[in-house]
Structures are given as structure tokens and as C-alpha cells.
Protein backbone atom coordinates (compact mmCIF):
# COMPACT_ATOMS: atom_id res chain seq x y z
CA UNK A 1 136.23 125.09 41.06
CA UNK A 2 136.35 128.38 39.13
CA UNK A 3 134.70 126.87 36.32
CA UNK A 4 131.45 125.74 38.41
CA UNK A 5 131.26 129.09 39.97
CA UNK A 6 131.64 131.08 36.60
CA UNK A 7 129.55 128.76 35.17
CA UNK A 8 126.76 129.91 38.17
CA UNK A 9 127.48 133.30 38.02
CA UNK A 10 127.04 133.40 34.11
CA UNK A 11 124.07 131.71 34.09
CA UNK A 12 122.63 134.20 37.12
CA UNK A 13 123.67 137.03 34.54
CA UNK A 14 122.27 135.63 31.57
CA UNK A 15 118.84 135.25 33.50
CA UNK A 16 118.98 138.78 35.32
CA UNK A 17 119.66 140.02 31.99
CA UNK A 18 116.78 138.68 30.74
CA UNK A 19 114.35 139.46 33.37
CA UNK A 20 115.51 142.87 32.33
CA UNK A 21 116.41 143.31 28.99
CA UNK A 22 113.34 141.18 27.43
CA UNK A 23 111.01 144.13 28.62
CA UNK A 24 113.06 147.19 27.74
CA UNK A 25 113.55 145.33 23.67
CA UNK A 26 109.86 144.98 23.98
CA UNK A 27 109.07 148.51 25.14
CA UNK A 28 111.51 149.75 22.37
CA UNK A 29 109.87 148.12 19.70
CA UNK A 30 106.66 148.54 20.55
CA UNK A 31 107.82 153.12 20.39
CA UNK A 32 107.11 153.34 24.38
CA UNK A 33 110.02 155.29 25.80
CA UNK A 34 112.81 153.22 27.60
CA UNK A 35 113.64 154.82 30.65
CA UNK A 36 110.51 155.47 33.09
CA UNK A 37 109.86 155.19 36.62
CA UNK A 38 108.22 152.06 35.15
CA UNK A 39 111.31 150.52 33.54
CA UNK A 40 113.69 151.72 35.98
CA UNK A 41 113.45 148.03 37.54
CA UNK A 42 114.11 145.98 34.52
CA UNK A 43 117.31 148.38 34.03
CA UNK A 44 118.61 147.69 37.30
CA UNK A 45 118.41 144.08 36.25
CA UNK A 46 119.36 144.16 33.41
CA UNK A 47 122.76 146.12 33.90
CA UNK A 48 122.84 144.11 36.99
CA UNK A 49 122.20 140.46 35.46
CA UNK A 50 125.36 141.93 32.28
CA UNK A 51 127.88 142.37 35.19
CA UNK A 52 127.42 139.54 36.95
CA UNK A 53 127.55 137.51 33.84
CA UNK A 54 130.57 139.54 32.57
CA UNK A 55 132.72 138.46 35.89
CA UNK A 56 131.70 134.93 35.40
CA UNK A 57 133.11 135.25 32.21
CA UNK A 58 135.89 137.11 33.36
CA UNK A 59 136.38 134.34 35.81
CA UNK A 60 136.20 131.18 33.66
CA UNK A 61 138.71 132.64 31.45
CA UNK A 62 141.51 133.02 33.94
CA UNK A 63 140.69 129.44 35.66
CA UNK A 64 141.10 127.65 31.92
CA UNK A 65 144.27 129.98 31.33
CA UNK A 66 145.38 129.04 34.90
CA UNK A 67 144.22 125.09 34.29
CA UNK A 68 146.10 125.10 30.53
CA UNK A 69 149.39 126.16 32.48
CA UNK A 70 149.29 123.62 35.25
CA UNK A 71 148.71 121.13 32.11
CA UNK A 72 151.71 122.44 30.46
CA UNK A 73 153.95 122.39 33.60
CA UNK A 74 152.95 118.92 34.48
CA UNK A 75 153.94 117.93 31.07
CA UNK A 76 156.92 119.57 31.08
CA UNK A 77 157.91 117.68 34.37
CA UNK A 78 157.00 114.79 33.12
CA UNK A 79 159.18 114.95 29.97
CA UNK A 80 161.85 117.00 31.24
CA UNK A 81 162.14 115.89 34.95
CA UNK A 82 164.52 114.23 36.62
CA UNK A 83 163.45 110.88 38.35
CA UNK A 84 163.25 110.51 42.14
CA UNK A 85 161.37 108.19 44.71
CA UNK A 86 160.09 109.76 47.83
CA UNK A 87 158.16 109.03 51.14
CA UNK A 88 154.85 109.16 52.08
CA UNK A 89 154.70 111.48 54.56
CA UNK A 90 150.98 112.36 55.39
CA UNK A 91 147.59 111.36 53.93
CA UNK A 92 144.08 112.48 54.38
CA UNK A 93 141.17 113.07 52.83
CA UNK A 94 140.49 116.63 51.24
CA UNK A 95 137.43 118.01 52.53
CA UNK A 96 136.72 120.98 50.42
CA UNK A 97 135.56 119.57 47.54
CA UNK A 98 132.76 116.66 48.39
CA UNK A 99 130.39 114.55 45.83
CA UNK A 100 127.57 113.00 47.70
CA UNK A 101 129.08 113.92 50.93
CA UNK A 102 132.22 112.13 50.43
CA UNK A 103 135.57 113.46 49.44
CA UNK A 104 136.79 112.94 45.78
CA UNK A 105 140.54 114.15 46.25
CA UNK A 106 142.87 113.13 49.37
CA UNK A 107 145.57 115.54 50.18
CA UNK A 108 149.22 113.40 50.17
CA UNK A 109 152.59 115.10 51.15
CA UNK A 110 155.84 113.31 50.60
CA UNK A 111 159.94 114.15 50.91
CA UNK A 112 162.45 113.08 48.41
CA UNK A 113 166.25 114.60 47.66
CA UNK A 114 167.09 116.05 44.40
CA UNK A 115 170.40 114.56 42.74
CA UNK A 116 172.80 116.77 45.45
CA UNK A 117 171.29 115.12 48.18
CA UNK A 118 168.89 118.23 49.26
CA UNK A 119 165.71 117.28 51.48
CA UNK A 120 162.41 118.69 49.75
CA UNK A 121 158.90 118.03 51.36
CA UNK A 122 155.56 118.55 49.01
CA UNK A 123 152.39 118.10 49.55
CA UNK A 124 149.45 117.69 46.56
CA UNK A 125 145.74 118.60 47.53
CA UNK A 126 143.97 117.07 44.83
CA UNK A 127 145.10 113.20 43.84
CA UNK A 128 142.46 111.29 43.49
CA UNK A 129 141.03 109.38 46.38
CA UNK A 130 140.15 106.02 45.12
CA UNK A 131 143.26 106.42 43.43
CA UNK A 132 145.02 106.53 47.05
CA UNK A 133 142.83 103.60 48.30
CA UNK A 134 143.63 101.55 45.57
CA UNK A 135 147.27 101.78 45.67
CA UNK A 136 147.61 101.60 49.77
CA UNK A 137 149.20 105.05 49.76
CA UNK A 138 149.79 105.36 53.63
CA UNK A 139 152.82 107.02 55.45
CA UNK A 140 156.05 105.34 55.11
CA UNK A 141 154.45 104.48 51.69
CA UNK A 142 157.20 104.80 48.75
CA UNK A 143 156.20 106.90 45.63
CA UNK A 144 157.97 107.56 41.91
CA UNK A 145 158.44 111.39 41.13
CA UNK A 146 159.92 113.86 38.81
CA UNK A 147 160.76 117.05 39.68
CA UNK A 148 162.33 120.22 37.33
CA UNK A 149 166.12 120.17 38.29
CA UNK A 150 166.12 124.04 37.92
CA UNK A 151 163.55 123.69 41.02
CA UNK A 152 162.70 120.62 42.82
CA UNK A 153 159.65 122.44 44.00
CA UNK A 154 157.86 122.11 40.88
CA UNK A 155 157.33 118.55 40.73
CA UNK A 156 154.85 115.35 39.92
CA UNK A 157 154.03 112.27 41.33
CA UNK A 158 153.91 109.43 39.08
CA UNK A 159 151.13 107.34 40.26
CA UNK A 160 150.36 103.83 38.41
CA UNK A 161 146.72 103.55 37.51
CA UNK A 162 145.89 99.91 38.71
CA UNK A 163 143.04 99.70 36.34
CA UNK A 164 145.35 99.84 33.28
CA UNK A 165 147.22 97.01 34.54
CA UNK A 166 144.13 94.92 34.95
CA UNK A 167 143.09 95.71 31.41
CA UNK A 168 146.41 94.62 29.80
């Protein structure tokens, strides 16, 4: 999501920039002096349209840092983790992000026990609906996991793609 709203908000810049700086590089090469009453305007926009496109920047760097380390973490589960099946314990749809008014991610929550017997609930937001459908995910539905033993919190669910098995 931060990615599509930096990628907005640098675009905005870039074009406020524009609509500013375009006229002040012309008035400067042509020898008129930069900043009149007349030009006031395009330097409004022009700093304007730079710092908007500067915190879209700002802002697509720190969601691709912040994606990169959910990458690494989920890979690090998933070759470090310790094995568990756990329960189904709500599904829905997740509203906040819709294509063509329909929800692409469903939110599922599920309980398992680490290996000393410990009751932990978690909940993902964004697996992927059709994903959900196509497996029958429903409560009471049983799902493979791994989870860090330092912290059960951190944790993946290890969802078959049906598609793959169809193909082989």
C-alpha cells in the first residue's frame, strides 16, 4: 500500500515541480530575473511539487525496507521454524484493500501450541482470497505452520497452492 501511495505522491511532485520549475529554467535562461511578483506562483509550486515528491520518496523507501524484512523473516521461519498444525479459528474477507469492488486478501486467525504445550492464537490480514476459497479454509479448518521457537508469535502458515498440484 505504501508503494501505490508513494508512487502517487511522487508523481504529484514530479508534476508540481514541473508546473513550476519549467518556467523559472525558462525565465533564467532567457536573463529575466527569477523571483518576481510574477514568478512567485511557479515557486510556490515548484518547492511545493519537490516536497511532496521528496516524502513519496521518503515513503517508498521505508515500505521496500519494511517489505525486504517481512521477506527475510518469513524465510527465516520457514527454514528455521519449528513445525506445528493449528485451527482455523476465524475467516473473513479483508475489506481494505478491494480490486473491482471485491476483496483480494481474506483475513484468517488460527491457534496452535508450541512444543511445551503453550496456546498461541494469530491472525494474518492478507492471505490470499481465492487462495482461501480454493482450499475450503473455514473454522474448525486444520492448517500446517512454523513458528520461531525463540517466539511462537512470529510465525507462517504453510498453505499448499492447489494449482501446483494440478500442474504436476
Amino acid at each position: 500500500m505504501g508503494v501505490l501511495i508513494s508512487g502517487f505522491l511522487i508523481l504529484f511532485g514530479f508534476i508540481f515541480f514541473c508546473v513550476g520549475g519549467i518556467p523559472l529554467i525558462i525565465a533564467a535562461v532567457s536573463g529575466r530575473p527569477l523571483f518576481t511578483a510574477q514568478n512567485i506562483v511557479f515557486v510556490i509550486f515548484g518547492v511545493a511539487g519537490l516536497i511532496i515528491a521528496v516524502v513519496g520518496l521518503v515513503i517508498l523507501l521505508r515500505s521496500r525496507a519494511f517489505v525486504k524484512t517481512q521477506k527475510a523473516l518469513a524465510m527465516k521461519i520457514y527454514e528455521l521454524g519449528v513445525a506445528a498444525e493449528g485451527t482455523v479459528t476465524f475467516v473473513d474477507k479483508n475489506y481494505s484493500l478491494l480490486v473491482n469492488q471485491k476483496p483480494i486478501y481474506s483475513i484468517v486467525e488460527f491457534k496452535f501450541e508450541d512444543r511445551f504445550g503453550k496456546e498461541h492464537i494469530s491472525r494474518k490480514p492478507n492471505v490470499e482470497s481465492d487462495l482461501v476459497i480454493r482450499l475450503k479454509l473455514e473454522v474448525g479448518s486444520k492448517v500446517q505452520l512454523k513458528y520461531m521457537n525463540d517466539n511462537p508469535d512470529q510465525n507462517i502458515l504453510m498453505l499448499p497452492d492447489p494449482q501446483k498440484a494440478a500442474k504436476g
